[in-house]
N, C-alpha and C. Protein backbone atom coordinates (compact mmCIF):
# COMPACT_ATOMS: atom_id res chain seq x y z
N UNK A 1 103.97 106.73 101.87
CA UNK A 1 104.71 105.49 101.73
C UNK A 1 106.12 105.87 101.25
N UNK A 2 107.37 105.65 101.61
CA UNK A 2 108.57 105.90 101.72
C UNK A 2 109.29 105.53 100.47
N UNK A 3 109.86 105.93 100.12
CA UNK A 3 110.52 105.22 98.82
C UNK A 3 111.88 104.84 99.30
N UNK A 4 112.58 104.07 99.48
CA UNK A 4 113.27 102.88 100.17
C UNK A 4 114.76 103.26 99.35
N UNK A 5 114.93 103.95 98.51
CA UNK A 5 116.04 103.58 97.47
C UNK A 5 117.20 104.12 98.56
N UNK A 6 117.17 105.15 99.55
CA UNK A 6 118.26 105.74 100.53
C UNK A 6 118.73 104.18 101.20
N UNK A 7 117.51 103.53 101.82
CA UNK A 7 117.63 102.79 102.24
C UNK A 7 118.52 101.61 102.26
N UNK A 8 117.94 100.79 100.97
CA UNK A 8 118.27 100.07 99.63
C UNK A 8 119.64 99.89 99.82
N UNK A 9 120.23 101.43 99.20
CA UNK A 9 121.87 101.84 98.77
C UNK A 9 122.71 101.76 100.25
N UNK A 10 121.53 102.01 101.04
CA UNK A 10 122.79 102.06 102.74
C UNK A 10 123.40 100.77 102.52
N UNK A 11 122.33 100.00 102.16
CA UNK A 11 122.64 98.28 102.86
C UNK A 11 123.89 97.83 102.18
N UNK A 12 123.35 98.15 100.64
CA UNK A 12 124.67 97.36 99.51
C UNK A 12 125.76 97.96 99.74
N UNK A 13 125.81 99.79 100.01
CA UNK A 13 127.25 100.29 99.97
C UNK A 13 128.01 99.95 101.63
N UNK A 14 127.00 99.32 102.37
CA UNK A 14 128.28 98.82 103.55
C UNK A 14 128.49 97.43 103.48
N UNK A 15 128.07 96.98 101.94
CA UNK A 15 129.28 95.70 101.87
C UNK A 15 127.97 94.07 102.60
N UNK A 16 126.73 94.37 102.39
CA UNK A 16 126.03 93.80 103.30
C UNK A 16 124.47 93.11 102.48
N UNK A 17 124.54 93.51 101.57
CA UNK A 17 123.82 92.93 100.19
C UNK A 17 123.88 91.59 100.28
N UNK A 18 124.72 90.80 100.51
CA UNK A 18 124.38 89.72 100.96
C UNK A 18 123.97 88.70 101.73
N UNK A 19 123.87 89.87 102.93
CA UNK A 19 123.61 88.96 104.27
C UNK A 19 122.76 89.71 105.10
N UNK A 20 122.08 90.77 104.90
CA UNK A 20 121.06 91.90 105.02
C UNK A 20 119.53 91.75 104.20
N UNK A 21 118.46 90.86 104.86
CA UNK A 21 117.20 91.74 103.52
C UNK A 21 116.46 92.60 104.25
N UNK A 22 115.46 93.45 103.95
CA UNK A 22 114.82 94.71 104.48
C UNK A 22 113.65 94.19 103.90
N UNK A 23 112.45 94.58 104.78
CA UNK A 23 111.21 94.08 105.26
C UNK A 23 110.27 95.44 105.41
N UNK A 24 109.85 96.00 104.71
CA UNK A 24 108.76 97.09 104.63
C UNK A 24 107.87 97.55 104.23
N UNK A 25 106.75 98.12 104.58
CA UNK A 25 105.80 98.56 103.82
C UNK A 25 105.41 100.02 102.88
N UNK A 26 107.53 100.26 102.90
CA UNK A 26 107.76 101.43 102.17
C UNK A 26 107.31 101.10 100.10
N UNK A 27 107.74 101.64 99.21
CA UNK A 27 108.01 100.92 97.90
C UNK A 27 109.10 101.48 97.27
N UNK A 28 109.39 100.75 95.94
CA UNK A 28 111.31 100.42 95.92
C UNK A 28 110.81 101.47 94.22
N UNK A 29 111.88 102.26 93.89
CA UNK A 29 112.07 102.51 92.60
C UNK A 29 112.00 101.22 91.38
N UNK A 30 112.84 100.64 91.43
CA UNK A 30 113.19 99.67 90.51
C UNK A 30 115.14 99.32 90.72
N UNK A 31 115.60 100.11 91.30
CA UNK A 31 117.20 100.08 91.62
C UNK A 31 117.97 99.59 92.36
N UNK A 32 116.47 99.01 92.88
CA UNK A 32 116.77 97.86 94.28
C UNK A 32 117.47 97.22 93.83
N UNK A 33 118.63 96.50 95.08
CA UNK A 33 119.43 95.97 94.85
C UNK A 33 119.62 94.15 95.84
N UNK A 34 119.40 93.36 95.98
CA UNK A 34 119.10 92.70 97.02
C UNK A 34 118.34 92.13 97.53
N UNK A 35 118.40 91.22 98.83
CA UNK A 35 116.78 90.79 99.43
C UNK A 35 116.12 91.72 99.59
N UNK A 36 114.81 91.96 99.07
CA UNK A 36 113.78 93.30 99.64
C UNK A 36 112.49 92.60 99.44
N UNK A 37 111.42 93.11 100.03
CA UNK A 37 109.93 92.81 100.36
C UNK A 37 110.10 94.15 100.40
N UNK A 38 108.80 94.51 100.06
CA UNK A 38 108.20 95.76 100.44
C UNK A 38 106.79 95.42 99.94
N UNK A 39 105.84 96.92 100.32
CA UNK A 39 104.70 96.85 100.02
C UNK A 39 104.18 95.85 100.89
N UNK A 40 104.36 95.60 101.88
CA UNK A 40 104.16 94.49 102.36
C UNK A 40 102.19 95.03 103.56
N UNK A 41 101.23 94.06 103.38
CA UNK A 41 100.05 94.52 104.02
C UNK A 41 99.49 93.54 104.63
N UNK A 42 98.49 93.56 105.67
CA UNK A 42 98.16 95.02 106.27
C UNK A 42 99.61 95.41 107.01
N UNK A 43 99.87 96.73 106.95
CA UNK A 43 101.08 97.46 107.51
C UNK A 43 101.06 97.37 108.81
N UNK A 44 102.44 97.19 109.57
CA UNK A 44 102.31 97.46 111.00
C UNK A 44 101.75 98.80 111.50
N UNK A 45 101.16 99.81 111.00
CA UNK A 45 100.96 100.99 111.37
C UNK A 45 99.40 101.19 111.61
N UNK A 46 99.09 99.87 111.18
CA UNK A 46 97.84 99.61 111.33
C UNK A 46 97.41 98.16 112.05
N UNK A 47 98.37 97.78 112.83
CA UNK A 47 98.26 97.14 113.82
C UNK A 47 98.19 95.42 112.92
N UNK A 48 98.48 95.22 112.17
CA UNK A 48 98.49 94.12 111.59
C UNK A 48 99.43 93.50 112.11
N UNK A 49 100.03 91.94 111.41
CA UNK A 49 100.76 91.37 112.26
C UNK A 49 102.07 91.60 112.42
N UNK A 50 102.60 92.47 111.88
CA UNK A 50 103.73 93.12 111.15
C UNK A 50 104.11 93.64 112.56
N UNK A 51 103.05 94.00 113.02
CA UNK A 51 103.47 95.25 114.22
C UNK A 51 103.85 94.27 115.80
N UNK A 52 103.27 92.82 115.32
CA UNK A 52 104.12 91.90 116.71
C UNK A 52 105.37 91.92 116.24
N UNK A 53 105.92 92.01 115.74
CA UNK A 53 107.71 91.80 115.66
C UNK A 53 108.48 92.52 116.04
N UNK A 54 109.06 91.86 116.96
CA UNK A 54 110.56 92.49 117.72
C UNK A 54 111.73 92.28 117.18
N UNK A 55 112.71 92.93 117.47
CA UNK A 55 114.31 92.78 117.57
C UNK A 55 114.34 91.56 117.76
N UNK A 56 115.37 90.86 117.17
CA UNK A 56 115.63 89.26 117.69
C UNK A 56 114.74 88.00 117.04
N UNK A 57 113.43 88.61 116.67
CA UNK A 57 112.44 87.48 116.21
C UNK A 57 113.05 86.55 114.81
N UNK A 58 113.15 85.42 114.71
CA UNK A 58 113.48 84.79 113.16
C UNK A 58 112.24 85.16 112.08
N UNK A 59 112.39 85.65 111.48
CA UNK A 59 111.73 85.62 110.05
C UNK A 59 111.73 85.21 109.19
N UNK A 60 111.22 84.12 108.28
CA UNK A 60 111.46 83.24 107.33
C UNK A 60 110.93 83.78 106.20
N UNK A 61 111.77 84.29 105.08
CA UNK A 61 111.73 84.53 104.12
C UNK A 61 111.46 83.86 102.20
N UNK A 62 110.63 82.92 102.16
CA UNK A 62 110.11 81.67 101.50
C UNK A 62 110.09 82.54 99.89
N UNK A 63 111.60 82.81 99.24
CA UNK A 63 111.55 83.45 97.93
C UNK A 63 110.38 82.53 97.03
N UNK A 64 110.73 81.37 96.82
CA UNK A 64 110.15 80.46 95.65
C UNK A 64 108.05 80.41 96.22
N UNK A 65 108.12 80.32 97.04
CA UNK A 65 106.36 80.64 97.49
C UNK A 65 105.81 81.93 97.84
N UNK A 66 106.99 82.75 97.50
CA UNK A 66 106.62 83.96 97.85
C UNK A 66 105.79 84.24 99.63
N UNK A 67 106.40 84.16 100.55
CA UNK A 67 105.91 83.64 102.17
C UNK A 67 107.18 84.31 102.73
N UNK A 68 106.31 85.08 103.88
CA UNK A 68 106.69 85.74 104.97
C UNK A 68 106.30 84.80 106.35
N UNK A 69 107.37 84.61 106.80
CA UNK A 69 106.60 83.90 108.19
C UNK A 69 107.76 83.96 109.41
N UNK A 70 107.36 84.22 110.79
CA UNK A 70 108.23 84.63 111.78
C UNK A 70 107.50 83.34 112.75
N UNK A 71 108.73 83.35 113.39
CA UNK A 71 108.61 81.88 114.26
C UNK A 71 107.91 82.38 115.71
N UNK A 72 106.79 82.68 115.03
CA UNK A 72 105.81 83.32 117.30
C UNK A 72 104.71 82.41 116.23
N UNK A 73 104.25 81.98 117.78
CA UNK A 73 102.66 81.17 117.51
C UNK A 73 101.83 82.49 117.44
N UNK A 74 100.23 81.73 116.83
CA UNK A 74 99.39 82.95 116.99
C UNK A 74 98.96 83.48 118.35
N UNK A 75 99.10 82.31 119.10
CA UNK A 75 98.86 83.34 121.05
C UNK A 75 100.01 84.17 121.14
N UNK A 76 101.35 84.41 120.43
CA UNK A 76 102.43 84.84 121.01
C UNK A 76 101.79 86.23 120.27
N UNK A 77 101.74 86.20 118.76
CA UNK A 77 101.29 87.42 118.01
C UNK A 77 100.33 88.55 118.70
N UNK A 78 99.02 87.24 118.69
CA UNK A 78 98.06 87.92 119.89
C UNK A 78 98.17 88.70 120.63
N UNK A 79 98.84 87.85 121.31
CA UNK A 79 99.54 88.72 122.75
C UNK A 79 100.17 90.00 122.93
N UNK A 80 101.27 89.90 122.39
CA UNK A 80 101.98 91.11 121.50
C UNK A 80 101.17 92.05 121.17
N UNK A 81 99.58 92.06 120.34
CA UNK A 81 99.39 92.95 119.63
C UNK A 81 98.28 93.67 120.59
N UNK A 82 97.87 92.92 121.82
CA UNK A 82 97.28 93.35 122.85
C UNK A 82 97.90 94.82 123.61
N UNK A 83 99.32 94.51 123.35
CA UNK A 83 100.07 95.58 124.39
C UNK A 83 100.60 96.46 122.97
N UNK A 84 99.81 96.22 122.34
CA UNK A 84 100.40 97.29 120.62
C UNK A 84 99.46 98.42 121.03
N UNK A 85 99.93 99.63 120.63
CA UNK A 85 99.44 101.41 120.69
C UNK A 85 100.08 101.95 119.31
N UNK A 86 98.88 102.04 118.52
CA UNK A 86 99.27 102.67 117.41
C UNK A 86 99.99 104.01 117.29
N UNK A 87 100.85 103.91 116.39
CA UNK A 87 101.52 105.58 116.89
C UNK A 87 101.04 106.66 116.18
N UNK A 88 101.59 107.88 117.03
CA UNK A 88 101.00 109.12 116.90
C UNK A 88 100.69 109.61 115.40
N UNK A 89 99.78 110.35 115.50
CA UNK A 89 99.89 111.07 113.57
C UNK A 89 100.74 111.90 113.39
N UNK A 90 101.20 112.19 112.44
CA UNK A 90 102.55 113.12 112.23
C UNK A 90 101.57 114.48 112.25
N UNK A 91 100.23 114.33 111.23
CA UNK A 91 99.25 115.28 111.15
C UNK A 91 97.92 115.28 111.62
N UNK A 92 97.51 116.16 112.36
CA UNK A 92 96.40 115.73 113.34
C UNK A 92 95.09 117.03 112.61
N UNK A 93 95.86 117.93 111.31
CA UNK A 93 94.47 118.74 111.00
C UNK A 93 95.34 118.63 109.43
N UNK A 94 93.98 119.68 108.77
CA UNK A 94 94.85 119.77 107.63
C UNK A 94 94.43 118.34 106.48
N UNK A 95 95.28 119.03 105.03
CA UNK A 95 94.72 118.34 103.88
C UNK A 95 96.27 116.76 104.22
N UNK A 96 96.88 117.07 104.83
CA UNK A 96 97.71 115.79 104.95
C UNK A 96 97.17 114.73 106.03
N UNK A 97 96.42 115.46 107.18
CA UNK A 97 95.75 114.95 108.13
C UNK A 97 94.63 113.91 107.85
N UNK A 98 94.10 114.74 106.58
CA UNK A 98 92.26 113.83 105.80
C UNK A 98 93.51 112.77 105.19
N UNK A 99 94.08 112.90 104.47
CA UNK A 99 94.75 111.87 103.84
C UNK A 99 95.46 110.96 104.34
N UNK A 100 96.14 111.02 105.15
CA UNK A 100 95.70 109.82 106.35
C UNK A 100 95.38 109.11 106.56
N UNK A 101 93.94 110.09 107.12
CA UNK A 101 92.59 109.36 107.57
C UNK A 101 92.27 108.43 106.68
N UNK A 102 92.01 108.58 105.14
CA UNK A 102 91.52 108.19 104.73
C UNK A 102 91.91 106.90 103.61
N UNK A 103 93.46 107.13 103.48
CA UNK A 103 94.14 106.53 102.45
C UNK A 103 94.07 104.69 102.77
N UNK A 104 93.87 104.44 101.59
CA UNK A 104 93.84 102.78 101.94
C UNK A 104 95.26 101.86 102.27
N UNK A 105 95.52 101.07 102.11
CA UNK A 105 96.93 100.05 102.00
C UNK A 105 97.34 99.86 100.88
N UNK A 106 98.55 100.04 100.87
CA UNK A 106 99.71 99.77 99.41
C UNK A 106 98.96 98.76 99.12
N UNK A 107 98.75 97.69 99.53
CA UNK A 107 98.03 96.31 98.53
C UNK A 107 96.83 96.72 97.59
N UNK A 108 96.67 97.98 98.23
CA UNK A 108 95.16 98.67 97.25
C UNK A 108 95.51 99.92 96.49
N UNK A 109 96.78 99.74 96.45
CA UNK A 109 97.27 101.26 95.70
C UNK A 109 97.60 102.35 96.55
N UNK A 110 96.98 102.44 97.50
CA UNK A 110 97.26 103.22 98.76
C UNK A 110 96.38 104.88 98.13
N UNK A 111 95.45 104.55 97.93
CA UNK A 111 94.58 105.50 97.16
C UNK A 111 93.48 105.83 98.35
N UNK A 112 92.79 106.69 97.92
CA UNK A 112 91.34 107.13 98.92
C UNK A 112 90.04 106.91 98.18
N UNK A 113 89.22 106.75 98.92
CA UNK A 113 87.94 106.59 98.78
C UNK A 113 87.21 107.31 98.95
């Protein structure tokens, strides 16, 4: 899981902190600066709904209810996630490979079992 702070600092130091938020299932130091979500689950990497979203889609960002929501119906999501192919493993053997395999979702600590 990525730690976002490179990230974070791109956005604010090009002047864009205000009109920029970032949407990931990386997690933030504490130095965050800005709109940010993170930790966000189930991850698109695991085919959740995260992984229908394209370029262009509206995303509604609901601070006070804490709500994520993008303007596709659920046939559009569906659909989308029909023609979804999970991507490759970075590690296919090996002690980074089991871990992987096995690691749960940031919403669970992102720990193994």
């Amino acid at each position: 899981m990525r730690e976002m702070l490179g990230v974070t600092s791109a956005i604010v130091g090009a002047g864009l902190g205000e009109s920029v938020a970032l949407l990931t299932d990386g997690r933030f130091s504490g130095a965050t600066h800005g709109l940010m979500a993170g930790h966000v689950a189930p991850e698109a990497a695991k085919g959740g709904p995260i992984a229908a979203v394209q370029n262009g889609d509206i995303i509604h960002m609901d601070i006070t209810n804490r709500r994520l929501d993008v303007e596709l119906s659920d046939q559009d999501i569906q659909t989308r996630l029909t023609q979804w192919t999970p991507p490759k493993p970075h590690y296919t053997s090996g002690v980074m490979a089991k871990y992987a395999k096995l690691v749960s979702s940031a919403s669970q600590g992102a720990v193994t079992s």
